[in-house]
N, C-alpha and C. Protein backbone atom coordinates (compact mmCIF):
# COMPACT_ATOMS: atom_id res chain seq x y z
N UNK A 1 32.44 -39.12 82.04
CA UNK A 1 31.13 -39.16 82.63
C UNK A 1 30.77 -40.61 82.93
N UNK A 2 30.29 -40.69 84.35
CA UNK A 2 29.66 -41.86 84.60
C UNK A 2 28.53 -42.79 83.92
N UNK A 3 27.61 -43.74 84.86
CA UNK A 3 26.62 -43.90 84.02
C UNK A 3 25.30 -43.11 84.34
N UNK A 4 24.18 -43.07 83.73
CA UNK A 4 23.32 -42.03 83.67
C UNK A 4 22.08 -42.55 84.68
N UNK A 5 21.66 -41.44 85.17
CA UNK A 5 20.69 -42.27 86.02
C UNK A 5 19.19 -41.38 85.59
N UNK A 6 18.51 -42.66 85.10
CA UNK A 6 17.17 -41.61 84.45
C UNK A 6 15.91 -42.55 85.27
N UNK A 7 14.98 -42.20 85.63
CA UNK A 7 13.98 -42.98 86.45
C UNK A 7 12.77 -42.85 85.44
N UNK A 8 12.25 -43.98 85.80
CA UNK A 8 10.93 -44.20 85.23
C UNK A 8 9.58 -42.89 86.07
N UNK A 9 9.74 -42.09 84.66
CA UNK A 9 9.18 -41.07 85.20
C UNK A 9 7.25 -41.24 85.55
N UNK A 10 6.61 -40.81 86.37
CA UNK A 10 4.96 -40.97 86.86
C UNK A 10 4.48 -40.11 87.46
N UNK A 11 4.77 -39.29 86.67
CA UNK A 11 4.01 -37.89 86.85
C UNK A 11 3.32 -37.37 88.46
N UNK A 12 4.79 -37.68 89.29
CA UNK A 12 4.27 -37.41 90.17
C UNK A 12 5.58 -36.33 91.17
N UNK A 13 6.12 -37.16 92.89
CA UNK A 13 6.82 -35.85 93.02
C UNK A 13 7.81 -36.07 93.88
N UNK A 14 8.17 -37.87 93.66
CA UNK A 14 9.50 -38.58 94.24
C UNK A 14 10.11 -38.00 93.67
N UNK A 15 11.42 -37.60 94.74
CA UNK A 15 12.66 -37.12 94.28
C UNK A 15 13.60 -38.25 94.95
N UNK A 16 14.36 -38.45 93.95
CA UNK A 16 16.00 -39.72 94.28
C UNK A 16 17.13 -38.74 94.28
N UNK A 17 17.85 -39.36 95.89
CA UNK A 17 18.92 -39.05 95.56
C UNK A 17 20.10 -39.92 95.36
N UNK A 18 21.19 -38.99 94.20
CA UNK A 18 22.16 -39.48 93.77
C UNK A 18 23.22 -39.85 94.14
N UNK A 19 24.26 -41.04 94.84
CA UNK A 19 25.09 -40.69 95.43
C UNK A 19 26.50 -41.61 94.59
N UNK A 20 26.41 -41.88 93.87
CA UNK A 20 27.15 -42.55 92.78
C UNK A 20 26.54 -42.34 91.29
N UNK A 21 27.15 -42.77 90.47
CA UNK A 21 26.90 -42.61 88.82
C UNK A 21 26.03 -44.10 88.73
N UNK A 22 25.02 -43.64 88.19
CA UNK A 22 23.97 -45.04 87.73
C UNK A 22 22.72 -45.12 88.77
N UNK A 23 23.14 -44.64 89.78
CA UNK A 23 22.17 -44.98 91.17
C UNK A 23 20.75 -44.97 90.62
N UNK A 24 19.89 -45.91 90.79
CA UNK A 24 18.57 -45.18 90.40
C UNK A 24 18.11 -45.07 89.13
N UNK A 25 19.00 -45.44 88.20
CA UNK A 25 18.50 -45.98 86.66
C UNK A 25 17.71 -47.07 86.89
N UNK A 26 16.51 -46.70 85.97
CA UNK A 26 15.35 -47.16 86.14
C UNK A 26 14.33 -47.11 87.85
N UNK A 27 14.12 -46.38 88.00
CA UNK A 27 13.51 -46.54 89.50
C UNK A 27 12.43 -45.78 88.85
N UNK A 28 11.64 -45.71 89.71
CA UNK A 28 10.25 -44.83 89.39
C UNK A 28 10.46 -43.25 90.50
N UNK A 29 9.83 -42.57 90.22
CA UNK A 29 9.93 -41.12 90.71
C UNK A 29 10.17 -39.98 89.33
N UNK A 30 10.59 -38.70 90.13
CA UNK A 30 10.41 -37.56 88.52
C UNK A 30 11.10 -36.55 89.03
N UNK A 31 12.11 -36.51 89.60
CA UNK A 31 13.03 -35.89 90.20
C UNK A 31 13.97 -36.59 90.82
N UNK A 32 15.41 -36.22 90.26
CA UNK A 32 16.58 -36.53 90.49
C UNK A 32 17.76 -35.72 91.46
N UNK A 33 18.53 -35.46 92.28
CA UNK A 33 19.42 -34.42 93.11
C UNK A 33 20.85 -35.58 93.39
N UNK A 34 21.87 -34.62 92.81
CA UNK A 34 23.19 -35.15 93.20
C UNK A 34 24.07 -34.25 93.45
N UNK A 35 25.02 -34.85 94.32
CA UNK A 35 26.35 -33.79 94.66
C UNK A 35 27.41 -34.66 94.07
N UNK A 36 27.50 -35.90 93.42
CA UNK A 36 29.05 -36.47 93.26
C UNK A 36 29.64 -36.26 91.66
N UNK A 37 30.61 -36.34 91.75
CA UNK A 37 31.31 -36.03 90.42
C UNK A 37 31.47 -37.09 89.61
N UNK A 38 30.64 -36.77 88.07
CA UNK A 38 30.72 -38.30 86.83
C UNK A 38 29.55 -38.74 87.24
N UNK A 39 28.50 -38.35 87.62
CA UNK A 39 26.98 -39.02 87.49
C UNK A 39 26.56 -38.56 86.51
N UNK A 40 25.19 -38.94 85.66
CA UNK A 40 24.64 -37.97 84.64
C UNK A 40 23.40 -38.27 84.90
N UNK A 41 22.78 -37.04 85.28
CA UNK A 41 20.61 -37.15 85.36
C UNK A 41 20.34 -36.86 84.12
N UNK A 42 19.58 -37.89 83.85
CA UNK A 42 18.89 -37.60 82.84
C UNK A 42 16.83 -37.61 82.91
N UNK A 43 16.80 -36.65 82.49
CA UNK A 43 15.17 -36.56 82.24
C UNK A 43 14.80 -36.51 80.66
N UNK A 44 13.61 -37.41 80.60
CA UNK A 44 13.12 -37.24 79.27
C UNK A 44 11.73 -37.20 79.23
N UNK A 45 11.39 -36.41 78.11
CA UNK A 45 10.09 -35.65 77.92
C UNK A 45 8.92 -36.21 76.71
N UNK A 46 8.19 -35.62 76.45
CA UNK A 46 7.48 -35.47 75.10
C UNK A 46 6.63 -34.06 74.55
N UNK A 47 6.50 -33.87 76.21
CA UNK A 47 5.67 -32.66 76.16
C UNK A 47 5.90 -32.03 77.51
N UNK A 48 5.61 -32.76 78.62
CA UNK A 48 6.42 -32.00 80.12
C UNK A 48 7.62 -31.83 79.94
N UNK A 49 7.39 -30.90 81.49
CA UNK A 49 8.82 -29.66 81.51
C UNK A 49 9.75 -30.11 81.59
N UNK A 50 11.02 -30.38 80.88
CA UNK A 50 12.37 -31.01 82.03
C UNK A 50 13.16 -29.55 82.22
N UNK A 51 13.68 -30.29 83.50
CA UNK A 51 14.36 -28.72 84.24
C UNK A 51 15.80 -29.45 85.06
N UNK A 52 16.62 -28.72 84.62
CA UNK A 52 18.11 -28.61 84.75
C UNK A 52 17.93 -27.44 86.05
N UNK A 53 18.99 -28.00 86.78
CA UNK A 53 18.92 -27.22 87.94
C UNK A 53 20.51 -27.25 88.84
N UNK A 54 21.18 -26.07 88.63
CA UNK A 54 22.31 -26.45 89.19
C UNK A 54 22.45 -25.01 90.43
N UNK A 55 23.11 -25.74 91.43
CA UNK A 55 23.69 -24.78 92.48
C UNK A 55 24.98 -24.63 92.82
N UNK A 56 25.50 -23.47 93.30
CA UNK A 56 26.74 -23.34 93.81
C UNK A 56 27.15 -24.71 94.60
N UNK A 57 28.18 -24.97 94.66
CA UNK A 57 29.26 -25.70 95.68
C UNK A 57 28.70 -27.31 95.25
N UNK A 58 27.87 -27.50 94.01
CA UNK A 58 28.48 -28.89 93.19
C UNK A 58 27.10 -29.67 93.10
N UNK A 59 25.88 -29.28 93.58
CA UNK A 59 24.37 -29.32 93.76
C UNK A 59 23.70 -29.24 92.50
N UNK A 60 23.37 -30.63 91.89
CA UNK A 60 22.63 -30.66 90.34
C UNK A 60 21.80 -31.50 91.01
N UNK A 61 20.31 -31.08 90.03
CA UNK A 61 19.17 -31.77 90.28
C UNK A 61 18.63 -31.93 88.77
N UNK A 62 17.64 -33.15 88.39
CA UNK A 62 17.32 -32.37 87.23
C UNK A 62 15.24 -33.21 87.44
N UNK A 63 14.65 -32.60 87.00
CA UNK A 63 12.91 -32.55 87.53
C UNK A 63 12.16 -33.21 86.32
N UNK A 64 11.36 -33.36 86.30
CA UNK A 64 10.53 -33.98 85.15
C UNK A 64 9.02 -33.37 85.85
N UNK A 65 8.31 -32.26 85.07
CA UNK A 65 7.39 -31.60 85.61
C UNK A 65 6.42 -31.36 84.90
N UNK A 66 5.38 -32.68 84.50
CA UNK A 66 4.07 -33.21 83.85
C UNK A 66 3.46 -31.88 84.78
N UNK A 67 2.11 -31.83 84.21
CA UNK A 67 0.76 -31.06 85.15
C UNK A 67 0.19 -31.72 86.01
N UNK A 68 0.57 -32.71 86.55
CA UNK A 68 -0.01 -33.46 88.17
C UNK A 68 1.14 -33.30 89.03
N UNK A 69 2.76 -33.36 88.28
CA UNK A 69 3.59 -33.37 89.79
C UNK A 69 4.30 -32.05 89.42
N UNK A 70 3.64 -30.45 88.29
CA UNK A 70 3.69 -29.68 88.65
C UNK A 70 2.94 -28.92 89.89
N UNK A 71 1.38 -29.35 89.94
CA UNK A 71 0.68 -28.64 90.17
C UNK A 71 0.64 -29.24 91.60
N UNK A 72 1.18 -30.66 92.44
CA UNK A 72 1.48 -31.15 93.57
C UNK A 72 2.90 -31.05 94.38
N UNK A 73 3.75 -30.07 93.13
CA UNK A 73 5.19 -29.62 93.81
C UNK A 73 6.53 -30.41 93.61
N UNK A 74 6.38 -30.61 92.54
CA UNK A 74 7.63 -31.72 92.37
C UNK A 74 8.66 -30.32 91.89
N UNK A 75 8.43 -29.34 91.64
CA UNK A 75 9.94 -28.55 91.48
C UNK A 75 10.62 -28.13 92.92
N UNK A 76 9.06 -27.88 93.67
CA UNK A 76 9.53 -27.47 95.03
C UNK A 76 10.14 -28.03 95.89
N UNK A 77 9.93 -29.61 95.68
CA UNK A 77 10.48 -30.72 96.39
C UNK A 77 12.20 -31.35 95.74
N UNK A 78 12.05 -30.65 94.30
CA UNK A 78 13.51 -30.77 94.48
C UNK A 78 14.32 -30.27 94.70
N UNK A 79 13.87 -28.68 94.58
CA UNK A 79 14.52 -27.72 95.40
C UNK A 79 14.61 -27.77 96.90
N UNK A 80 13.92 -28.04 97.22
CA UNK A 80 14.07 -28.71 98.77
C UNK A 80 14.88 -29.64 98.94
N UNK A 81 14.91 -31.06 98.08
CA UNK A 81 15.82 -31.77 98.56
C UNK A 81 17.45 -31.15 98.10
N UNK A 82 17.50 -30.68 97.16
CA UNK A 82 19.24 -29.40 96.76
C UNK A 82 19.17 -28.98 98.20
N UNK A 83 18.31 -28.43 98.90
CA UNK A 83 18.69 -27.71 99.58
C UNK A 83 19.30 -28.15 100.96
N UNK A 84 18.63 -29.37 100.90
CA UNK A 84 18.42 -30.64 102.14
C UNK A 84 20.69 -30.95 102.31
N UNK A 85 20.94 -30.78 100.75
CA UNK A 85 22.15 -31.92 100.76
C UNK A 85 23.52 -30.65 100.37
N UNK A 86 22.83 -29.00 100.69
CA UNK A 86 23.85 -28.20 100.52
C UNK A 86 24.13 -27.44 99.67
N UNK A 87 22.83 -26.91 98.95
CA UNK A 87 22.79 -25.91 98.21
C UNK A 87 22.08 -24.46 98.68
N UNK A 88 23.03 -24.05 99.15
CA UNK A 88 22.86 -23.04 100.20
C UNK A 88 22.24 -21.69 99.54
N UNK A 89 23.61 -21.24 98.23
CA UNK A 89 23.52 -20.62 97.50
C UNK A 89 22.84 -20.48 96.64
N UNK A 90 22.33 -19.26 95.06
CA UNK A 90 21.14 -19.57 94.10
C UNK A 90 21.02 -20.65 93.63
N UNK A 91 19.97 -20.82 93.02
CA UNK A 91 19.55 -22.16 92.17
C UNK A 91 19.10 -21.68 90.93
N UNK A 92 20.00 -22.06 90.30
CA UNK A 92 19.65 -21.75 88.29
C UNK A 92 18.81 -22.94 87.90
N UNK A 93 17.66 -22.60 87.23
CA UNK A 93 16.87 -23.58 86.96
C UNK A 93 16.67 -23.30 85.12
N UNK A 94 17.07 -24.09 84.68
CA UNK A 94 17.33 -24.25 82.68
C UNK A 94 16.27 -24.89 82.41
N UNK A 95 14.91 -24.25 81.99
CA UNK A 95 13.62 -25.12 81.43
C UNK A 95 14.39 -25.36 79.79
N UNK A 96 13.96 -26.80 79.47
CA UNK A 96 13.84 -27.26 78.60
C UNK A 96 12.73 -27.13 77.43
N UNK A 97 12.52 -27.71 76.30
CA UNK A 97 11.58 -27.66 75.14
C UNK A 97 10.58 -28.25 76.59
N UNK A 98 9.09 -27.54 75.92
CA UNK A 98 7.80 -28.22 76.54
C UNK A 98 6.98 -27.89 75.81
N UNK A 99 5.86 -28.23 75.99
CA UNK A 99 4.65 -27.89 75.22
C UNK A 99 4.00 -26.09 76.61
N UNK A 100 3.60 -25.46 75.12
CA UNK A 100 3.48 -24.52 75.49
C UNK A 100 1.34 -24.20 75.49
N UNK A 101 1.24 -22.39 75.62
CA UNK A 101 -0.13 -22.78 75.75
C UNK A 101 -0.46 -22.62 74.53
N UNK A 102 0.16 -22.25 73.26
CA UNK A 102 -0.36 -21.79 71.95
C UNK A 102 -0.96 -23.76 71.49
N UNK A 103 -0.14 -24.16 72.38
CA UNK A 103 -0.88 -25.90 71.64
C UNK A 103 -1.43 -26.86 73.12
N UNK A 104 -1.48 -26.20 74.09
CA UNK A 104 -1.47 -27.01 75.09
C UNK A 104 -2.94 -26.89 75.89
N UNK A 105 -4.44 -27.82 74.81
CA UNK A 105 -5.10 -27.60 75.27
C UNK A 105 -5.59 -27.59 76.57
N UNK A 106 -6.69 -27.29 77.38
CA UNK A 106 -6.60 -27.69 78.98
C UNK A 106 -8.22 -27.45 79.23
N UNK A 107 -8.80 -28.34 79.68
CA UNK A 107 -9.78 -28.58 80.10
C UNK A 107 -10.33 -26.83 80.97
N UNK A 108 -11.49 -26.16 81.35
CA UNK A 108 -11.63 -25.39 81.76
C UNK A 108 -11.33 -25.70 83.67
N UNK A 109 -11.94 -26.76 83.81
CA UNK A 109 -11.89 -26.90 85.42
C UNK A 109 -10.83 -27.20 85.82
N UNK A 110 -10.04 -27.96 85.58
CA UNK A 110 -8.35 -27.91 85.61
C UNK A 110 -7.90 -27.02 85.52
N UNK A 111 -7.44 -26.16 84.63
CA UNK A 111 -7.08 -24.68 84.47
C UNK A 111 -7.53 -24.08 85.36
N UNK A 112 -8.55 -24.10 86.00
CA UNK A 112 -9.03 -22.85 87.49
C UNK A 112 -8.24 -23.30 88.42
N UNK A 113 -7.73 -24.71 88.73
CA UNK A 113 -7.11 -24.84 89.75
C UNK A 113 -5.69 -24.28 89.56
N UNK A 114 -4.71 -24.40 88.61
CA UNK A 114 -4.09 -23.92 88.17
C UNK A 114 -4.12 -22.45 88.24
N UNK A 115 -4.41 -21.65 87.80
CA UNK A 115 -4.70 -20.51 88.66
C UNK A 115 -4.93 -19.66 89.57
N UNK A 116 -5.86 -21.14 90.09
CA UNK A 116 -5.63 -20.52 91.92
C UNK A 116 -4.57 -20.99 92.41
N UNK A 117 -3.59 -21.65 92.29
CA UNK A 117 -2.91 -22.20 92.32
C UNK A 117 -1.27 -21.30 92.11
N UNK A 118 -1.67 -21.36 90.98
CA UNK A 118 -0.16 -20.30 90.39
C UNK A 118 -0.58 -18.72 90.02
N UNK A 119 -1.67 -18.50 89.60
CA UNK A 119 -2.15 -16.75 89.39
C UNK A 119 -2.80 -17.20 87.73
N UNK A 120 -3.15 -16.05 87.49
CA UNK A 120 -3.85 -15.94 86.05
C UNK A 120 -2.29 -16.29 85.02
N UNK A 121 -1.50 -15.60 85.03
CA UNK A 121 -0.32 -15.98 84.09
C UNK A 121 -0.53 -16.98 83.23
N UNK A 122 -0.61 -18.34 84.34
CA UNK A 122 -0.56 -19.62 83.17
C UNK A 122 -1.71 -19.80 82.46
N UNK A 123 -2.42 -19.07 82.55
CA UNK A 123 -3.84 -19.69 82.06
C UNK A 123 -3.53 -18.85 80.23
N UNK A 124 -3.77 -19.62 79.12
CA UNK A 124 -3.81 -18.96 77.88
C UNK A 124 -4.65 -19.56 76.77
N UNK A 125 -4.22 -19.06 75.56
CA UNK A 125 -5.57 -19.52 75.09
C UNK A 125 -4.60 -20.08 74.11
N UNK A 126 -5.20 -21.73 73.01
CA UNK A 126 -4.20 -22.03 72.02
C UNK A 126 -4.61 -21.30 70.71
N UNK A 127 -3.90 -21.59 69.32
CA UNK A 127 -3.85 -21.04 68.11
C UNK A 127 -5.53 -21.25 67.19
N UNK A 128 -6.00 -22.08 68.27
CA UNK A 128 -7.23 -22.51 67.65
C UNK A 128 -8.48 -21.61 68.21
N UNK A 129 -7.80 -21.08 69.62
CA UNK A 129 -8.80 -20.11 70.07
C UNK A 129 -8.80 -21.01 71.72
N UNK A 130 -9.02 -22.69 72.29
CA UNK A 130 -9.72 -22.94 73.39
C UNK A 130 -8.83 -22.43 74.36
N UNK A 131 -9.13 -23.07 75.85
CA UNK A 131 -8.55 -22.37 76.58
C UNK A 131 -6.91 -23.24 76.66
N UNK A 132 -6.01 -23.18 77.59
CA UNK A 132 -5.06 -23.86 77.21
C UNK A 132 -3.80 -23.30 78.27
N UNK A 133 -3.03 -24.32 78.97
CA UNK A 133 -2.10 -24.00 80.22
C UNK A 133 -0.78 -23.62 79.70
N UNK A 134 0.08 -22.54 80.29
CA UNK A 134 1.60 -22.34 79.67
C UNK A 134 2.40 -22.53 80.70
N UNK A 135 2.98 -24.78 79.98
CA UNK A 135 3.73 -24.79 81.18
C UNK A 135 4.77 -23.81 81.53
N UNK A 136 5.47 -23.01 80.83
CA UNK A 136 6.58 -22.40 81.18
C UNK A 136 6.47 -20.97 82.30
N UNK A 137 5.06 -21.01 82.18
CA UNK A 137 4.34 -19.58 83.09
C UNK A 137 4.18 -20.85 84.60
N UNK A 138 3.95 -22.10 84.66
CA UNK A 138 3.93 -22.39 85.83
C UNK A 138 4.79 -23.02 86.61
N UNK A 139 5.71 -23.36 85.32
CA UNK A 139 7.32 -23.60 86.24
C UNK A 139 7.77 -22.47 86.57
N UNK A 140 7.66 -21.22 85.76
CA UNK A 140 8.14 -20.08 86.73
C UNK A 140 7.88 -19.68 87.82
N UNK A 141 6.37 -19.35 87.93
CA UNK A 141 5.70 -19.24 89.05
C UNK A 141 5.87 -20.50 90.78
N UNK A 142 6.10 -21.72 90.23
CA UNK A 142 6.79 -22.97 91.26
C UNK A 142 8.05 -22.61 91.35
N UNK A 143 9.17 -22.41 90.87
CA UNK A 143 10.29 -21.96 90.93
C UNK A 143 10.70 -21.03 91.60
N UNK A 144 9.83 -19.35 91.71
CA UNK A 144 10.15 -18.37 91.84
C UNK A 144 9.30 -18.42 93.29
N UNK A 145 8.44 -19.11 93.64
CA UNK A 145 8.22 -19.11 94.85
C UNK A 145 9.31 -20.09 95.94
N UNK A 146 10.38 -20.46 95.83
CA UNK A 146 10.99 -21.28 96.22
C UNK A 146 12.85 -20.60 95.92
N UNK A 147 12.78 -19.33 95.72
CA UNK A 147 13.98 -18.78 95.12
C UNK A 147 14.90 -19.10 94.06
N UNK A 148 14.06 -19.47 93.15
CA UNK A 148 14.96 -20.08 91.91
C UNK A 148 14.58 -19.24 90.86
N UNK A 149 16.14 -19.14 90.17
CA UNK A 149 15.68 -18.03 88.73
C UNK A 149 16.05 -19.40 87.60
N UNK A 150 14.64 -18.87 86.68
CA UNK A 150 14.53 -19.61 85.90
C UNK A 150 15.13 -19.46 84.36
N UNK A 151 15.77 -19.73 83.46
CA UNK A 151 16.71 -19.51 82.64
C UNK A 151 15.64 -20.08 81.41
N UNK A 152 15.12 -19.32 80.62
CA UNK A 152 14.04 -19.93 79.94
C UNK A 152 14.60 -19.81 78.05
N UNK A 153 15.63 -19.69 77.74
CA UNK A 153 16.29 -19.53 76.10
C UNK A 153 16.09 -20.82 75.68
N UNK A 154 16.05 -21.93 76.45
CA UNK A 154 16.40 -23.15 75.63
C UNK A 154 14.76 -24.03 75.31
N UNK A 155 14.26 -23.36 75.73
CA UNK A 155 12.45 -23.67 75.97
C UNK A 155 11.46 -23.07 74.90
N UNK A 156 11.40 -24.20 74.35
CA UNK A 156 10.51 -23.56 72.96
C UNK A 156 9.50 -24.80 73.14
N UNK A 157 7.81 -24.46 71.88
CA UNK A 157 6.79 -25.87 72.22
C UNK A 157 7.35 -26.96 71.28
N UNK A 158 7.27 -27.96 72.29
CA UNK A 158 7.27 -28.70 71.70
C UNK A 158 6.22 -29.44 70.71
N UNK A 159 5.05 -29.16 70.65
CA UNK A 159 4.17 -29.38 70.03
C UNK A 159 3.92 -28.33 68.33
N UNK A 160 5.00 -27.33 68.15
CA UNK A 160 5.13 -26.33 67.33
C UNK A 160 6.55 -26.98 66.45
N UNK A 161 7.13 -27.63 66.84
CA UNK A 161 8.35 -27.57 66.19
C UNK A 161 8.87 -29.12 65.97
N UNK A 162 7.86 -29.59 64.68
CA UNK A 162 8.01 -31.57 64.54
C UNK A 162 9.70 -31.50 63.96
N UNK A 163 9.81 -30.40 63.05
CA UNK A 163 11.22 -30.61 62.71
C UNK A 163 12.45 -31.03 63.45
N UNK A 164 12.32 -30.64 65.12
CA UNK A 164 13.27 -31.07 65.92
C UNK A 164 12.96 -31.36 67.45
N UNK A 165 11.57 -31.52 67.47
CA UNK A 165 10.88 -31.58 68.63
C UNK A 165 10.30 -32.85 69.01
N UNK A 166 9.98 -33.68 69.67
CA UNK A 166 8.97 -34.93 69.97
C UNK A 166 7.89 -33.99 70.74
N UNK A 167 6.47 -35.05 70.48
CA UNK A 167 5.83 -34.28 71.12
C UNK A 167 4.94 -35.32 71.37
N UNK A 168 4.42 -35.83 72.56
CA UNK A 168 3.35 -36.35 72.91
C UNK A 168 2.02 -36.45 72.16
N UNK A 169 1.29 -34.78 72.57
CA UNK A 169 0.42 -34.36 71.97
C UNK A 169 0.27 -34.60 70.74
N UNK A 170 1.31 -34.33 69.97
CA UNK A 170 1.47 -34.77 68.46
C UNK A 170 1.59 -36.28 67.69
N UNK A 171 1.56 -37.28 68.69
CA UNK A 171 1.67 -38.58 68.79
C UNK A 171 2.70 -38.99 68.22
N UNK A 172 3.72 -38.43 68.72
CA UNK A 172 5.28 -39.13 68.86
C UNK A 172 5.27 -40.06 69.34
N UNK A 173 6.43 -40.73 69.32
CA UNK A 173 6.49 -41.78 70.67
C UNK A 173 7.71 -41.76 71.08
N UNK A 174 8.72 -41.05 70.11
CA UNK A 174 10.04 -40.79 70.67
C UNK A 174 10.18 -39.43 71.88
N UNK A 175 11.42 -39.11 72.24
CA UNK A 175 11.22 -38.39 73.30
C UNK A 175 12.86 -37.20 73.25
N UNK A 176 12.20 -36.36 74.17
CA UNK A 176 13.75 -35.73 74.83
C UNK A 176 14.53 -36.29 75.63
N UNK A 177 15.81 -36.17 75.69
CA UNK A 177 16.68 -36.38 76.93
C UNK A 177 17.02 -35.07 77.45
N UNK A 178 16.97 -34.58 78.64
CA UNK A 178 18.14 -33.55 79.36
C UNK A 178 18.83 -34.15 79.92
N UNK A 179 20.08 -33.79 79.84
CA UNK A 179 20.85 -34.44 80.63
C UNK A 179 22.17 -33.34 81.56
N UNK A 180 22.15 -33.85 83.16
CA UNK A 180 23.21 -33.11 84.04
C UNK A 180 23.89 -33.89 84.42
N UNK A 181 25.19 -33.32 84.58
CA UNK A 181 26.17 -33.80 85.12
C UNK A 181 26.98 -32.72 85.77
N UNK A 182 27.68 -32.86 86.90
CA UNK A 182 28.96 -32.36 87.36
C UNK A 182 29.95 -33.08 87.60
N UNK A 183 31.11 -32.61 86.04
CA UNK A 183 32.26 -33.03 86.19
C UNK A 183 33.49 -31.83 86.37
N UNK A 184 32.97 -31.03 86.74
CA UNK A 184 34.34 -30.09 87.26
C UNK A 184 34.39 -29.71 88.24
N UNK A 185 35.23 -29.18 88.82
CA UNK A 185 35.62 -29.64 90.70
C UNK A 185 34.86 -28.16 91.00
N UNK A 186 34.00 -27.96 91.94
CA UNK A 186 33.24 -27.11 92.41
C UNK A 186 33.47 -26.76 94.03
């Protein structure tokens, strides 16, 4: 494996593309897309979504999807750019640990947009009772409008689980890595 290319993520809905191993380490944006062999994307979290995203014929992307460059399209835009560079075929999208809605408080007027936005789904309530967003209900909903099936086993809150989780919310300061690569001939 090459070297890793992780961008200074800002919650927003630049997507880089990859065309060597390293390209773009350190750059700013929150979405990554490569076709070459021995690169590695890496996204890292605390509490937003990271999303692994691979397509037929050698097409890895991987997203970093806060609630400003979910709710402005940063999954859609990287599915767009996969699609831009030849990912013709499905798109498997692997959500990562995130903060979920059982801990993920959310302001009431935010949450309506969100809703109108994605449908009632994401909207939930946390363990305490307030109201509260489930990112994993609105990466599905961004995903699935854009033909991507979303692969959700590896996605638990991160705000529920200090034993092996970082969590923002929880005032971590350490973080997740996801990390993609394609190193086998596709």
């Amino acid at each position: 494996m090459g070297a890793w290319s992780q961008l200074d993520e800002v919650h927003g809905t630049r997507v880089r593309m990859v065309s060597e191993p390293g390209m773009h380490d350190g750059s700013t944006g929150d979405a990554l897309v490569c076709t070459v062999r021995g690169a590695a994307l890496a996204i890292w979290v605390g509490d937003c979504a990271p999303l692994a995203l691979v397509a037929d014929g050698g097409v890895i992307g991987g997203c970093h999807a806060g609630w400003r460059g979910a709710l402005d399209g940063v999954v859609e835009k990287t599915v767009e750019a996969m699609r831009a560079v030849g990912a013709a075929g499905p798109i498997t999208a692997y959500l990562g640990p995130c903060i979920h809605g059982c801990c993920y408080e959310f302001g009431p007027d935010l949450l309506a947009g969100f809703v109108d936005r994605f449908g009632p789904q994401v909207a939930a309530s946390t363990t305490w009772g307030t109201p509260s967003l489930h990112m994993p209900s609105v990466i599905e909903q961004a995903a699935v409008e854009v033909g991507v099936v979303v692969d959700h086993s590896l996605s638990e809150c991160t705000a529920c689980h200090p034993d092996r989780r970082f969590s923002h919310r929880r005032g971590d300061t350490a973080r997740q890595v996801v990390t993609i690569t394609r190193t086998a001939a596709a």
